[in-house]
C-alpha atoms as a PDB file:
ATOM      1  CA  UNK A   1      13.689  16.086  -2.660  1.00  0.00           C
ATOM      2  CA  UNK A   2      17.336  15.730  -4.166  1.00  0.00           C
ATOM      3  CA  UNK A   3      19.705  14.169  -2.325  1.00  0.00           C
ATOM      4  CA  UNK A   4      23.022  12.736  -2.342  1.00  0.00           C
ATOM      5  CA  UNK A   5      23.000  10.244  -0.257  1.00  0.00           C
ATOM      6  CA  UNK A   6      22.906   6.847  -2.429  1.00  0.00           C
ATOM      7  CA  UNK A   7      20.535   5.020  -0.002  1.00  0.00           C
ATOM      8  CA  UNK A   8      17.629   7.126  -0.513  1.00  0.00           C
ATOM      9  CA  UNK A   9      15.216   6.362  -3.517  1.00  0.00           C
ATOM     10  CA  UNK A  10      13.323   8.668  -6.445  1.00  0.00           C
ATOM     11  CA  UNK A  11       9.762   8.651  -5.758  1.00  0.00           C
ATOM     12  CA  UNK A  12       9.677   7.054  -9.701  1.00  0.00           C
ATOM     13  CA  UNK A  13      12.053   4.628  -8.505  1.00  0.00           C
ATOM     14  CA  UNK A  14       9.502   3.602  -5.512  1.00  0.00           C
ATOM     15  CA  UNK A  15       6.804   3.090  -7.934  1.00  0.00           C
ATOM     16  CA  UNK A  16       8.713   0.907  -9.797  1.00  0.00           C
ATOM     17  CA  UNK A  17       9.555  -1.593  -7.340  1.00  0.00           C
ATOM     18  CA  UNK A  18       6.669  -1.767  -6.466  1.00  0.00           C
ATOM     19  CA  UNK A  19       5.005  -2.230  -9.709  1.00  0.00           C
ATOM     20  CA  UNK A  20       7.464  -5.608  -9.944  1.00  0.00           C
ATOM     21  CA  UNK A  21       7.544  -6.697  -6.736  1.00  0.00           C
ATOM     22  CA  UNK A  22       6.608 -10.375  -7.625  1.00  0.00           C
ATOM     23  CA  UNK A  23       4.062 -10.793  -4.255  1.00  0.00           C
ATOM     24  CA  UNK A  24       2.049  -7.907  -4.139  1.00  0.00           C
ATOM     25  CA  UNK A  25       1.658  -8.047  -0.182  1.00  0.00           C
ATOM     26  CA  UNK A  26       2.296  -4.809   1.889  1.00  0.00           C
ATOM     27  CA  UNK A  27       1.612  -3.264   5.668  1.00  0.00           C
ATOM     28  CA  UNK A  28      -1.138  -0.889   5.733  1.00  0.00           C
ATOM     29  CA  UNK A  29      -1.241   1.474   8.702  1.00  0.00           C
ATOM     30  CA  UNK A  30      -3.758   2.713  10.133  1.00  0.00           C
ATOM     31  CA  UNK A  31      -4.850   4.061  14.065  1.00  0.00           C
ATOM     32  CA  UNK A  32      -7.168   1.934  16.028  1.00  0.00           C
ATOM     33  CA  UNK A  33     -10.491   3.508  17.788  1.00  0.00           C
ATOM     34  CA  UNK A  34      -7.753   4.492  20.858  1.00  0.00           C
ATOM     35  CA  UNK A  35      -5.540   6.507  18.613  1.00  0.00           C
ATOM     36  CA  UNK A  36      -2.627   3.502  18.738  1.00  0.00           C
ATOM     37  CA  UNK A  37      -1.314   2.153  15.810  1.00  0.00           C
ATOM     38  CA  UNK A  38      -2.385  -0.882  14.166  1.00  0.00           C
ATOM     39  CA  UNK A  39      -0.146  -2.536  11.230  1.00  0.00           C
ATOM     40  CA  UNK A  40      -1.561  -4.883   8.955  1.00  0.00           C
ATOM     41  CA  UNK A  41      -0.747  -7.146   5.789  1.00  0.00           C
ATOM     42  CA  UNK A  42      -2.567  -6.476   2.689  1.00  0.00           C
ATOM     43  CA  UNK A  43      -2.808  -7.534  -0.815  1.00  0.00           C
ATOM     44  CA  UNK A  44      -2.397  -4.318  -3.290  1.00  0.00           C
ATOM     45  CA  UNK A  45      -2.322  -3.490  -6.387  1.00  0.00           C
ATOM     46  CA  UNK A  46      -0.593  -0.463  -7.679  1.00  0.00           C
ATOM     47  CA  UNK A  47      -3.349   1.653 -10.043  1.00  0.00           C
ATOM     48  CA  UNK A  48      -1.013   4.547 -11.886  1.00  0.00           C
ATOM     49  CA  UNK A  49       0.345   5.912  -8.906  1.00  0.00           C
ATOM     50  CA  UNK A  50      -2.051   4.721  -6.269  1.00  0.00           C
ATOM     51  CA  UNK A  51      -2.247   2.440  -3.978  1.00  0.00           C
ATOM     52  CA  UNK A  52      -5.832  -0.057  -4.230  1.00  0.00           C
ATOM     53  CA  UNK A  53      -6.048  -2.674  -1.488  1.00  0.00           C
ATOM     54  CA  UNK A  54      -9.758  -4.309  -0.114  1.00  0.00           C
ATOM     55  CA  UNK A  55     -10.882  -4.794   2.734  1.00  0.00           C
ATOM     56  CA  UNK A  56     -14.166  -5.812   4.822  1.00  0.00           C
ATOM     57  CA  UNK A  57     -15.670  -2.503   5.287  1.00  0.00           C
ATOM     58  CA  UNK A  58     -16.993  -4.103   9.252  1.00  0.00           C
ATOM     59  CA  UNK A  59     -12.866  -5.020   9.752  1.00  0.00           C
ATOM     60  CA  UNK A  60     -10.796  -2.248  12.254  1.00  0.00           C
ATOM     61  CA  UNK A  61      -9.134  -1.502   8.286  1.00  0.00           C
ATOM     62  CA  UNK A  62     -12.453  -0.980   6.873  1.00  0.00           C
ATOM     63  CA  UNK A  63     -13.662   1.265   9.658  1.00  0.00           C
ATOM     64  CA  UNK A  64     -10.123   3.130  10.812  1.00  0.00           C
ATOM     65  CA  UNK A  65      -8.952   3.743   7.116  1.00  0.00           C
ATOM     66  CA  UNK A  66     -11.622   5.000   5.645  1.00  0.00           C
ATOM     67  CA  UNK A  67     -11.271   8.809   4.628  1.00  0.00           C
ATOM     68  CA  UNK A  68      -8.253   9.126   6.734  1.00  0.00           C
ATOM     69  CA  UNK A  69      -4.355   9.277   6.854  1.00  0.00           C
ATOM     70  CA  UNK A  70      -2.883   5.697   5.963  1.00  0.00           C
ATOM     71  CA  UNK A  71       0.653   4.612   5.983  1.00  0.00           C
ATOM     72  CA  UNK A  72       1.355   1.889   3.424  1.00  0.00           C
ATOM     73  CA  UNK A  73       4.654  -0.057   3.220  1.00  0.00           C
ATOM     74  CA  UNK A  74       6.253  -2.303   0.993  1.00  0.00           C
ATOM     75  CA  UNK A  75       9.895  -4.254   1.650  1.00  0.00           C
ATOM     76  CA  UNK A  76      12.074  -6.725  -0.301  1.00  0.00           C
ATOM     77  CA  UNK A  77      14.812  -8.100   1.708  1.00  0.00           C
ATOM     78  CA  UNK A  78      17.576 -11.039   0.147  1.00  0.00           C
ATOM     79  CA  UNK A  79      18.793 -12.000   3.519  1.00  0.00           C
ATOM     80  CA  UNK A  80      22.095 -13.738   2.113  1.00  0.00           C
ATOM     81  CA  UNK A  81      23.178 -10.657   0.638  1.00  0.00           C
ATOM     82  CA  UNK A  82      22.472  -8.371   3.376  1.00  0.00           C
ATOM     83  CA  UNK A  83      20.584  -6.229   0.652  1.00  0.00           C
ATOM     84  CA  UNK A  84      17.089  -4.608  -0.362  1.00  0.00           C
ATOM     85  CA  UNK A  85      14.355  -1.975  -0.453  1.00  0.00           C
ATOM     86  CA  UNK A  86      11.826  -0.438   1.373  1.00  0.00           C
ATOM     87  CA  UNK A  87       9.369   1.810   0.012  1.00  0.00           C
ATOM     88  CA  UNK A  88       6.730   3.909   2.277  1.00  0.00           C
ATOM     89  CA  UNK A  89       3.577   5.493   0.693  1.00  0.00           C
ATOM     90  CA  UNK A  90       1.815   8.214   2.967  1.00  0.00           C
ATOM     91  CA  UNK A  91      -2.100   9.447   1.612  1.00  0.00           C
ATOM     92  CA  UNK A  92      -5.389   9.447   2.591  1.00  0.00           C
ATOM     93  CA  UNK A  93      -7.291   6.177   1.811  1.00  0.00           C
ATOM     94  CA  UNK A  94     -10.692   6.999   0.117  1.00  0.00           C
ATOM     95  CA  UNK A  95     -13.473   4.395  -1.012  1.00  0.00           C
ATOM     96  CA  UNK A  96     -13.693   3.431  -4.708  1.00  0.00           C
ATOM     97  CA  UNK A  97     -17.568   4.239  -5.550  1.00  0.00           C
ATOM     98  CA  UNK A  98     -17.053   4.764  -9.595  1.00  0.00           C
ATOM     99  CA  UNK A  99     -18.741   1.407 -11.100  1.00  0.00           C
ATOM    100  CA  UNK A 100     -16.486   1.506 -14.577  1.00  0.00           C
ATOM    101  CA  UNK A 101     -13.167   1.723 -11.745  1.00  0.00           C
ATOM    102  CA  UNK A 102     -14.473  -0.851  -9.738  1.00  0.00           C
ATOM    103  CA  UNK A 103     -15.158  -3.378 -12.542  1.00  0.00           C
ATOM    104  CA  UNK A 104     -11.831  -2.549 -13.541  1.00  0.00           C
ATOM    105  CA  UNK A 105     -10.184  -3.468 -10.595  1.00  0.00           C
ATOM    106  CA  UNK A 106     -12.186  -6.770 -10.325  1.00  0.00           C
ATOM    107  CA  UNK A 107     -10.804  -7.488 -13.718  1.00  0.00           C
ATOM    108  CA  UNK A 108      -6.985  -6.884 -12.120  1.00  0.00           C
ATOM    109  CA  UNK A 109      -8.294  -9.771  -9.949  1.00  0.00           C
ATOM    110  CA  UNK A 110      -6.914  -8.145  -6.616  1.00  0.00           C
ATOM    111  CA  UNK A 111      -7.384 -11.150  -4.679  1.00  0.00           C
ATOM    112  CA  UNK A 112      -6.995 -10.681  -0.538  1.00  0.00           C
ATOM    113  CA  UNK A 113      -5.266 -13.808   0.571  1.00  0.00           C
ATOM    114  CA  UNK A 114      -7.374 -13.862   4.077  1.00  0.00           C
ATOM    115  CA  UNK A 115     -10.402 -15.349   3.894  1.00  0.00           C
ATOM    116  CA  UNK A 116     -13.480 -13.193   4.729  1.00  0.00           C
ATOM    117  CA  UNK A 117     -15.753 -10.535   3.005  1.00  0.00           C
ATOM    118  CA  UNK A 118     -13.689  -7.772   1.138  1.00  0.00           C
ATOM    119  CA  UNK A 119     -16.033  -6.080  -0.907  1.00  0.00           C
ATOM    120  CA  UNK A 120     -14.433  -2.450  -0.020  1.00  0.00           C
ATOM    121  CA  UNK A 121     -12.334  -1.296  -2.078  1.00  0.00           C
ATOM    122  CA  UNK A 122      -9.725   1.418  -1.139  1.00  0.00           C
ATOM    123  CA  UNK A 123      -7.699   3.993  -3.022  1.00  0.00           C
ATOM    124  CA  UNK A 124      -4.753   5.721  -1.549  1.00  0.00           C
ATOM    125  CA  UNK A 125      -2.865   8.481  -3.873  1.00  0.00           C
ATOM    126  CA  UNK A 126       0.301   9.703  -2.915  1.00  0.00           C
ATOM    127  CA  UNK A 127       0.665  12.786  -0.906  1.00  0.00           C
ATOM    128  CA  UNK A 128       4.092  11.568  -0.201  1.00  0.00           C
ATOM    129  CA  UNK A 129       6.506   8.319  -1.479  1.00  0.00           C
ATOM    130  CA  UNK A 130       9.880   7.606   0.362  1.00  0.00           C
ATOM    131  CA  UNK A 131      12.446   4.849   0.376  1.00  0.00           C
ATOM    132  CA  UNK A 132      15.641   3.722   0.444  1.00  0.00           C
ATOM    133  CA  UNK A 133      18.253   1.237  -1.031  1.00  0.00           C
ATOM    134  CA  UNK A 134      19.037  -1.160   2.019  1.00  0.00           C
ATOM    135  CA  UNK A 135      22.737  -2.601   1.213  1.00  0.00           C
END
């Protein structure tokens, strides 16, 4: 979507910062078993275009993302500049099964900062990447 408004980001652009963000923590969101929203902070990687986080497949995440629509979001804010980015990824987060993927991902060393069991791991492709240029 072209636009001219110098706030809003290229898609590419998104991926980018994201790529070399230097903490590779984001906000997944996802609905809760009453249909409410439920944000949480998540460790990512980015995988081409997609998103890969993990998460304990018994965890609300585990159980409320799964196969469904997932919001993921991603923001870099310097504070004494009044300045920075947010990027929002919208897809449909589906379980990594392929052994030679998920070996490959273990080798990426995704490491969850909480502690716990996160042995699921979860690939969202982009049906949709937004952001803008906060300044």
């Amino acid at each position: 979507m072209a636009t001219d408004d110098p706030t809003v980001l290229a898609p590419e652009r998104c991926l980018h910062l994201l790529r070399s963000h230097p903490v590779p923590v984001g906000r997944l969101g996802v609905t809760d078993g009453d249909g409410q929203p439920l944000i949480v902070p998540v460790n990512y990687l980015l995988d081409g275009d997609a998103v890969v986080i993990r998460a304990d497949p018994d965890s609300l995440v585990g159980r409320r993302a799964l196969e469904r629509p997932v919001a993921f979001e991603v923001d870099d804010v310097d504070a004494a500049w009044l300045a920075g980015w947010s990027v929002l990824i919208e897809g449909t987060a589906r379980r990594v099964s392929d052994v030679v993927e998920l070996a490959r991902f273990r080798r990426l060393r995704l490491q969850p900062w909480a502690s716990g069991r996160r042995c699921l791991y979860l690939r969202i492709d982009p049906e949709r990447v937004t952001g803008r240029q906060l300044c």
